[in-house]
Protein backbone atom coordinates (compact mmCIF):
# COMPACT_ATOMS: atom_id res chain seq x y z
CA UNK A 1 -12.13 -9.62 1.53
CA UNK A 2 -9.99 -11.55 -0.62
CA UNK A 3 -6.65 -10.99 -2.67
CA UNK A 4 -7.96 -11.23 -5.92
CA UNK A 5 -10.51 -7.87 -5.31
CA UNK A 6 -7.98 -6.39 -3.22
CA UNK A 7 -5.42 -6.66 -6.03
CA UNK A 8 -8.21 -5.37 -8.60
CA UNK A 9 -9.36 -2.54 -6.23
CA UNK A 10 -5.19 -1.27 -5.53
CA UNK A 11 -4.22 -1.69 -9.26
CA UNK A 12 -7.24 0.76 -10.03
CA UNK A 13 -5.79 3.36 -7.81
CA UNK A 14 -3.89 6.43 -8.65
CA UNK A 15 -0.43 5.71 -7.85
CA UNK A 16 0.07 8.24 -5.06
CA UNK A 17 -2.81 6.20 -3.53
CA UNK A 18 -1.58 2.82 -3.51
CA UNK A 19 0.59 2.49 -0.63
CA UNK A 20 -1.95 3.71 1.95
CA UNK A 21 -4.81 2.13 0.71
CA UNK A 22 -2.64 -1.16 0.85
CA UNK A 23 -1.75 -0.46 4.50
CA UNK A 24 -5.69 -0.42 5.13
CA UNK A 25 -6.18 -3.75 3.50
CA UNK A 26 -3.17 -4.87 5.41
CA UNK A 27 -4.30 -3.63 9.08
CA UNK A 28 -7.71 -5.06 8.34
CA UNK A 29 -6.41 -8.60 7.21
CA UNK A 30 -4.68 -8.41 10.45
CA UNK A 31 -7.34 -7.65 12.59
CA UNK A 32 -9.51 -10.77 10.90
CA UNK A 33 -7.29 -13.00 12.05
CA UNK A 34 -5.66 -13.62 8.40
CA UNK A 35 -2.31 -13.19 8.61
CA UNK A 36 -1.51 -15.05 5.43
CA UNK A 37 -3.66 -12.77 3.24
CA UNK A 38 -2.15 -9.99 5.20
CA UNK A 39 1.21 -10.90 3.94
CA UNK A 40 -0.04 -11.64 0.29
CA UNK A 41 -1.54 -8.07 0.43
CA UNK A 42 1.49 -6.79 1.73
CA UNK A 43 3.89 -7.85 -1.35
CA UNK A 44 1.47 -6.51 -3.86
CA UNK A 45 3.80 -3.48 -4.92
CA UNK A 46 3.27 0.00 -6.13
CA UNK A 47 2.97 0.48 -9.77
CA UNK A 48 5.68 2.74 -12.00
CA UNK A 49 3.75 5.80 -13.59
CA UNK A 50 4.41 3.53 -17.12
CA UNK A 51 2.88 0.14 -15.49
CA UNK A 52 -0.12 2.08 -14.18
CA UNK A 53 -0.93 3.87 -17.17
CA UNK A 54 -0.93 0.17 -19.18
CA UNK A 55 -3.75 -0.56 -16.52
CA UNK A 56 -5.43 2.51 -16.94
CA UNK A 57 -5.69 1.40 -20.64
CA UNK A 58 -6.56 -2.06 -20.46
CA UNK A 59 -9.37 -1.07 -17.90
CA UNK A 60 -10.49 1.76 -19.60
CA UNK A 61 -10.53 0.29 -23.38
CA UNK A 62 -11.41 -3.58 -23.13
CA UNK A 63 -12.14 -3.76 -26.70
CA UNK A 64 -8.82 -2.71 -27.70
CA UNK A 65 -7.41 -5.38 -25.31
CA UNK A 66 -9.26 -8.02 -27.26
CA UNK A 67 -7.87 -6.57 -30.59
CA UNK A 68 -4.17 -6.87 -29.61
CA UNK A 69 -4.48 -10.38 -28.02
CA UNK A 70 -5.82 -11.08 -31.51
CA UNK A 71 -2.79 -9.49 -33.72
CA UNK A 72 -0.12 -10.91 -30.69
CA UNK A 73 -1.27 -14.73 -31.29
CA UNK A 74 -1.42 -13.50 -35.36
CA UNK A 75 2.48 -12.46 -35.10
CA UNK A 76 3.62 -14.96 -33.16
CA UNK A 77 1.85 -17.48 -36.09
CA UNK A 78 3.55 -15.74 -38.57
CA UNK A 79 6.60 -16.04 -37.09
CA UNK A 80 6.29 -19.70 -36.67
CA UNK A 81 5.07 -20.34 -40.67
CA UNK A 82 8.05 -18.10 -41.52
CA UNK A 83 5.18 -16.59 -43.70
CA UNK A 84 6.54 -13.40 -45.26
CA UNK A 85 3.30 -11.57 -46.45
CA UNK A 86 1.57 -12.08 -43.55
CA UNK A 87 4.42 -11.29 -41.01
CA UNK A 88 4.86 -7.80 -42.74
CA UNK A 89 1.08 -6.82 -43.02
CA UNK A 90 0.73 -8.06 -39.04
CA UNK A 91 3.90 -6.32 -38.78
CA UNK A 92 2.69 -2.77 -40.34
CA UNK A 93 -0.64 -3.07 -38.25
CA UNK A 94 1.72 -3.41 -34.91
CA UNK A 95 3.45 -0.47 -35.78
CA UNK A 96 -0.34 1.34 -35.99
CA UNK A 97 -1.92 0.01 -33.57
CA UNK A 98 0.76 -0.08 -30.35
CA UNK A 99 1.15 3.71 -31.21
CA UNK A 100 -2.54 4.51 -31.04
CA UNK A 101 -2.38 2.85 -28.01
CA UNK A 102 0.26 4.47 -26.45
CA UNK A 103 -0.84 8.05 -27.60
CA UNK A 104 -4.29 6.94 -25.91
CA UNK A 105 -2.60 5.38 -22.48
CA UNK A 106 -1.14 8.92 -22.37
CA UNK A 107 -4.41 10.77 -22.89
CA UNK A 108 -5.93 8.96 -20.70
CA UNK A 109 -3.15 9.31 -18.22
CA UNK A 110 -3.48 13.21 -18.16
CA UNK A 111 -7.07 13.04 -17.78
CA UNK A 112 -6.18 11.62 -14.52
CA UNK A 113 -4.10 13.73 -13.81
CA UNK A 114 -0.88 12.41 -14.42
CA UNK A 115 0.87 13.85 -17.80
CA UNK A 116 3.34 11.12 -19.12
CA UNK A 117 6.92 11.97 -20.92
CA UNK A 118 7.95 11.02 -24.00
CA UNK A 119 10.17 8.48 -21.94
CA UNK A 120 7.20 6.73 -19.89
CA UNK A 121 5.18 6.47 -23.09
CA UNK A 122 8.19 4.44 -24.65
CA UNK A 123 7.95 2.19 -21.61
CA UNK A 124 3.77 1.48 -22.31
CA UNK A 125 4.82 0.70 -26.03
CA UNK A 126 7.35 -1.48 -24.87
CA UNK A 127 4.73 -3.35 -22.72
CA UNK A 128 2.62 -3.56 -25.41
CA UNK A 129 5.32 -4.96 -28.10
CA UNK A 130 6.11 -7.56 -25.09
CA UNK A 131 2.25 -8.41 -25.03
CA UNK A 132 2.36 -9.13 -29.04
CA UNK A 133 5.61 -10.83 -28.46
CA UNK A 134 4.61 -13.54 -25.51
CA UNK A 135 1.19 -14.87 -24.33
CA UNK A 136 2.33 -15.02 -21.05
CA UNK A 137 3.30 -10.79 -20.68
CA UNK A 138 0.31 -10.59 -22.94
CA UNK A 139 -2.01 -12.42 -19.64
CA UNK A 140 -0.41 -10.15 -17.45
CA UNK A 141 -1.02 -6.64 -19.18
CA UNK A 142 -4.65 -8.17 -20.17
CA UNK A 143 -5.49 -8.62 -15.94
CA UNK A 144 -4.21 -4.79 -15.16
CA UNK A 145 -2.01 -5.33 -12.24
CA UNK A 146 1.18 -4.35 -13.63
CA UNK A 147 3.46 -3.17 -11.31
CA UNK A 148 6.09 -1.69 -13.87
CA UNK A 149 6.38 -2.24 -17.71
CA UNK A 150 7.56 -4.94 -19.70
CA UNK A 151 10.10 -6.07 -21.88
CA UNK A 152 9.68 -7.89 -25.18
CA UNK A 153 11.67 -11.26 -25.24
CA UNK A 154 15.22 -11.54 -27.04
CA UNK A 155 14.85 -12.59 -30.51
CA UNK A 156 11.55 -10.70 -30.84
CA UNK A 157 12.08 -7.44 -32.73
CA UNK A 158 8.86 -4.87 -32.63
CA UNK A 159 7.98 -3.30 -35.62
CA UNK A 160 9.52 0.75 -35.88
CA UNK A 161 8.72 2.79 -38.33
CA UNK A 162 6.71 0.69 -40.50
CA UNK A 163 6.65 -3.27 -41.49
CA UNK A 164 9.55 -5.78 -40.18
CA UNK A 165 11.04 -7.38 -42.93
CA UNK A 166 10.42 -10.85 -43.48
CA UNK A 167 12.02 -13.43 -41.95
CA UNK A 168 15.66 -15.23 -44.13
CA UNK A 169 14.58 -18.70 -45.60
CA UNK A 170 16.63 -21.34 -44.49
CA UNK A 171 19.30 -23.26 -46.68
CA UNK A 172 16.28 -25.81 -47.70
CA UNK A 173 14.38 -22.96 -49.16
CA UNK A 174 16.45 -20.63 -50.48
CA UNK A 175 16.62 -20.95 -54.53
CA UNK A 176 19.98 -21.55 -56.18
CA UNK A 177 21.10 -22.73 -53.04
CA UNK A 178 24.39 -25.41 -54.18
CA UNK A 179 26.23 -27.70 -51.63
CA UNK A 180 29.32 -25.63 -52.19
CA UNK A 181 27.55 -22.75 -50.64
CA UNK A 182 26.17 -25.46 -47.46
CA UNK A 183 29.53 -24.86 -45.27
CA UNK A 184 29.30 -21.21 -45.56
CA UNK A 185 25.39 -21.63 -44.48
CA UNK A 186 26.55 -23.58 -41.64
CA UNK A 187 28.98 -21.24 -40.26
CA UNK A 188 26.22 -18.76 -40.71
CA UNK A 189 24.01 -20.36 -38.51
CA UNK A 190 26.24 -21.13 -36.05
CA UNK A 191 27.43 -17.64 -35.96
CA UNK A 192 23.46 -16.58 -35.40
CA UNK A 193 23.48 -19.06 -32.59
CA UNK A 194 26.37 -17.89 -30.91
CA UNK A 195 25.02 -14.54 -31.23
CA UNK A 196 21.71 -15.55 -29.63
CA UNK A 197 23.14 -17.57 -26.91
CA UNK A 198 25.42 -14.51 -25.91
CA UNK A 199 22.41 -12.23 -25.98
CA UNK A 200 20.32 -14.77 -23.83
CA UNK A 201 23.33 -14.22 -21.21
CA UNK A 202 23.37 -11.09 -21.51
CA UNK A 203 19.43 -10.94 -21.27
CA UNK A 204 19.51 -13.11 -18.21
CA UNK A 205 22.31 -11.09 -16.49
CA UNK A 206 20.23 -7.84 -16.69
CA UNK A 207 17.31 -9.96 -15.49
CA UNK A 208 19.27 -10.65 -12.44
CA UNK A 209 20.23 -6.81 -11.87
CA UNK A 210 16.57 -6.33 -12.44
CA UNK A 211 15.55 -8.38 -9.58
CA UNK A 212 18.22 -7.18 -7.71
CA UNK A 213 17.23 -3.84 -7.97
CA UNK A 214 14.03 -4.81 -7.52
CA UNK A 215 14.75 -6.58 -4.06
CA UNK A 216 16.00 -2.95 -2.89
CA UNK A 217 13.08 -1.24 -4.44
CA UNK A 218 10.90 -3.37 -1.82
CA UNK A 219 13.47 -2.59 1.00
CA UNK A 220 13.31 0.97 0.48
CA UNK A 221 9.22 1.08 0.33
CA UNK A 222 9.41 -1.01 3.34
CA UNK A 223 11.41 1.53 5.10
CA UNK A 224 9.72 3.97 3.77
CA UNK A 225 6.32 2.63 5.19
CA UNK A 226 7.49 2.19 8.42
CA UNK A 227 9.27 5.60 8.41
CA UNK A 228 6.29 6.88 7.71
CA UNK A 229 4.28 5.25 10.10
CA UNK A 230 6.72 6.40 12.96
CA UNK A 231 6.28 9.78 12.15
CA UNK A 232 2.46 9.49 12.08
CA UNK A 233 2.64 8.40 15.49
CA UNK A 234 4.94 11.11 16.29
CA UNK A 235 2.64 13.37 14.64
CA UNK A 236 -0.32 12.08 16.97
CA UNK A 237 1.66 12.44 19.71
CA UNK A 238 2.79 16.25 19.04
CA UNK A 239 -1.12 16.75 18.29
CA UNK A 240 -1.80 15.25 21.39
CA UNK A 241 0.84 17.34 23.44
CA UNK A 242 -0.66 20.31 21.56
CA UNK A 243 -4.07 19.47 22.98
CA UNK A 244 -2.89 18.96 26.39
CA UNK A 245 -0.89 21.97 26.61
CA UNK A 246 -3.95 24.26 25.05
CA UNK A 247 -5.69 22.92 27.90
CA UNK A 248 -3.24 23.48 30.33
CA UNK A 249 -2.82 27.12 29.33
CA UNK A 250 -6.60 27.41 29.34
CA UNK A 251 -6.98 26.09 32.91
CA UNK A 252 -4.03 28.94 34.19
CA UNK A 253 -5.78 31.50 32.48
CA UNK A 254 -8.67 30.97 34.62
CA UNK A 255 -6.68 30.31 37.44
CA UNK A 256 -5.21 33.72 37.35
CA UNK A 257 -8.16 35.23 36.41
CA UNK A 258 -10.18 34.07 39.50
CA UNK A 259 -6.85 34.71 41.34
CA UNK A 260 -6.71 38.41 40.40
CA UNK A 261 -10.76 38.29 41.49
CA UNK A 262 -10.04 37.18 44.89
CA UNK A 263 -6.96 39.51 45.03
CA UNK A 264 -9.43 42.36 44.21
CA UNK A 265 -12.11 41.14 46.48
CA UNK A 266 -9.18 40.85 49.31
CA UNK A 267 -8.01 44.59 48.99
CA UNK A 268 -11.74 45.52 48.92
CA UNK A 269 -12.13 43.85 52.11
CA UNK A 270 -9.33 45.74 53.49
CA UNK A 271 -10.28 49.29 52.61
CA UNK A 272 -13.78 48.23 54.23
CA UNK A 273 -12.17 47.00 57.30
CA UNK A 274 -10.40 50.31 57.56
CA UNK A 275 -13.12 52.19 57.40
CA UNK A 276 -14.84 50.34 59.51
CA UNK A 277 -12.30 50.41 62.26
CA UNK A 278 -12.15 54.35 61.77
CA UNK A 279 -16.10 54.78 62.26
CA UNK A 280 -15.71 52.30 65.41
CA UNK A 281 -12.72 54.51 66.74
CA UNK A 282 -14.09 57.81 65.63
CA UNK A 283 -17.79 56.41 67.72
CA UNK A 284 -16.04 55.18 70.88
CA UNK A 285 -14.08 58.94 70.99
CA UNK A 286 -17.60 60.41 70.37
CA UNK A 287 -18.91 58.58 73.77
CA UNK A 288 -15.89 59.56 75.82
CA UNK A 289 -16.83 63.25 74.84
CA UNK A 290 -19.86 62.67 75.81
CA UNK A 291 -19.44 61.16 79.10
């Protein structure tokens, strides 16, 4: 056992399955001796109904993964070259091909038994845009161990509703361009930059929250597990009693039984002795007649 087919074999799971089948690998890490792999195991985390149904797709439609690694590295050229045709035809097939996907994460989803809203398919797309956007979400959707969705970078805007425009040209390129106008260009851009750096902050900051909220989300589960665990063992141990006591009930059962037996035989023994002492008594008054 190892943590990389442990990880493969959890992320595979339906989510209601996840946290016990983790528990297993944990116990049984433990019991080998390898604590450190128990701990690794131990901080893999459940995955939202959104994060699981991105690695439902990516396991269940490989090809499809290939095809939007392709059109991810093909956007993120485009941006680069600032080239306008291409960035709106890679934009337009974005638009296609991340809601194909979605619709088909949520078939699949259902086949499995797990309908998704309108509000948890939004959340696959927006993994998806975040895989065209950056080849470092787009590793981590490819593997299939998402543990929730993810976001698309700031400054990357996915395509809605048909082709992104193309990008502005800069002051070099744009025609007619005079050095009266170069001031005005300049205040431009620093205005965009301002912008940007604010929504960085602003980005970071709810990055923060995130893991904030995420740092609870692993507190609760942990309670959680070992709330559960405690009332396994009180489960056992109410089974248990309910064994004992079955047993106990069982064993006076036939305890009265065989003492209403012997209380039966007793009184039988009785009326026999009575009648025995009357024949004896009704024989000895028989002789004295006699005599």
């Amino acid at each position: 056992m190892d943590l990389e087919s442990v990880t493969e074999e959890l992320y595979g799971l339906h989510p209601q399955d996840f946290t016990a089948a983790r528990g297993r690998h944990v116990a049984a890490a433990r019991t080998a001796g390898d604590r450190a792999l128990a701990t690794q195991i131990q901080t893999l985390r459940r995955p939202t109904l959104s994060a699981w149904a991105s690695n439902l797709l990516v396991r269940a439609r490989p090809d499809e993964v290939t095809s939007l690694l392709a059109l991810g590295e093909g956007l993120r050229q485009a941006h680069r070259d600032l080239d306008g045709g291409q960035l709106r035809e890679l934009s337009r097939q974005q638009h296609i091909v991340v809601s194909a996907l979605a619709r088909e994460a949520r078939k699949l989803a259902a086949e499995a038994g797990h309908p998704l809203s309108e509000e948890v398919q939004r959340e696959v797309a927006e993994t998806l845009h975040a895989a065209l956007a950056d080849p470092q979400a787009a590793q981590q959707w490819a593997a299939g161990h998402l543990p929730k969705p993810l976001a698309a970078p700031v400054g990357f805007t996915p395509a809605e509703g048909g082709a992104s425009p193309a990008p502005a040209p800069s002051l070099r390129e744009r025609p007619g361009t005079e050095k009266g106008s170069g001031a005005r260009g300049c205040e431009q851009e620093a205005e965009r930059r301002r912008r940007l750096a604010e929504a960085r902050e602003e980005a970071r900051a709810a990055q923060e929250e995130a893991d904030a909220r995420e740092g609870e989300l692993r507190q609760a589960e942990a309670d959680s597990e070992e709330a559960a665990a405690l009332l396994r063992e009180a489960e056992r141990q109410r089974a248990d009693l309910a064994r004992r006591l079955e047993t106990a009930e069982q064993r006076e059962e036939t305890a009265r039984a065989a003492a209403h037996r012997a209380q039966t035989q007793a009184e039988a023994a009785a009326r026999a002795a009575d009648q025995a002492r009357r024949r004896a008594g009704e024989a000895a008054a028989r002789v004295e007649r006699s005599a």
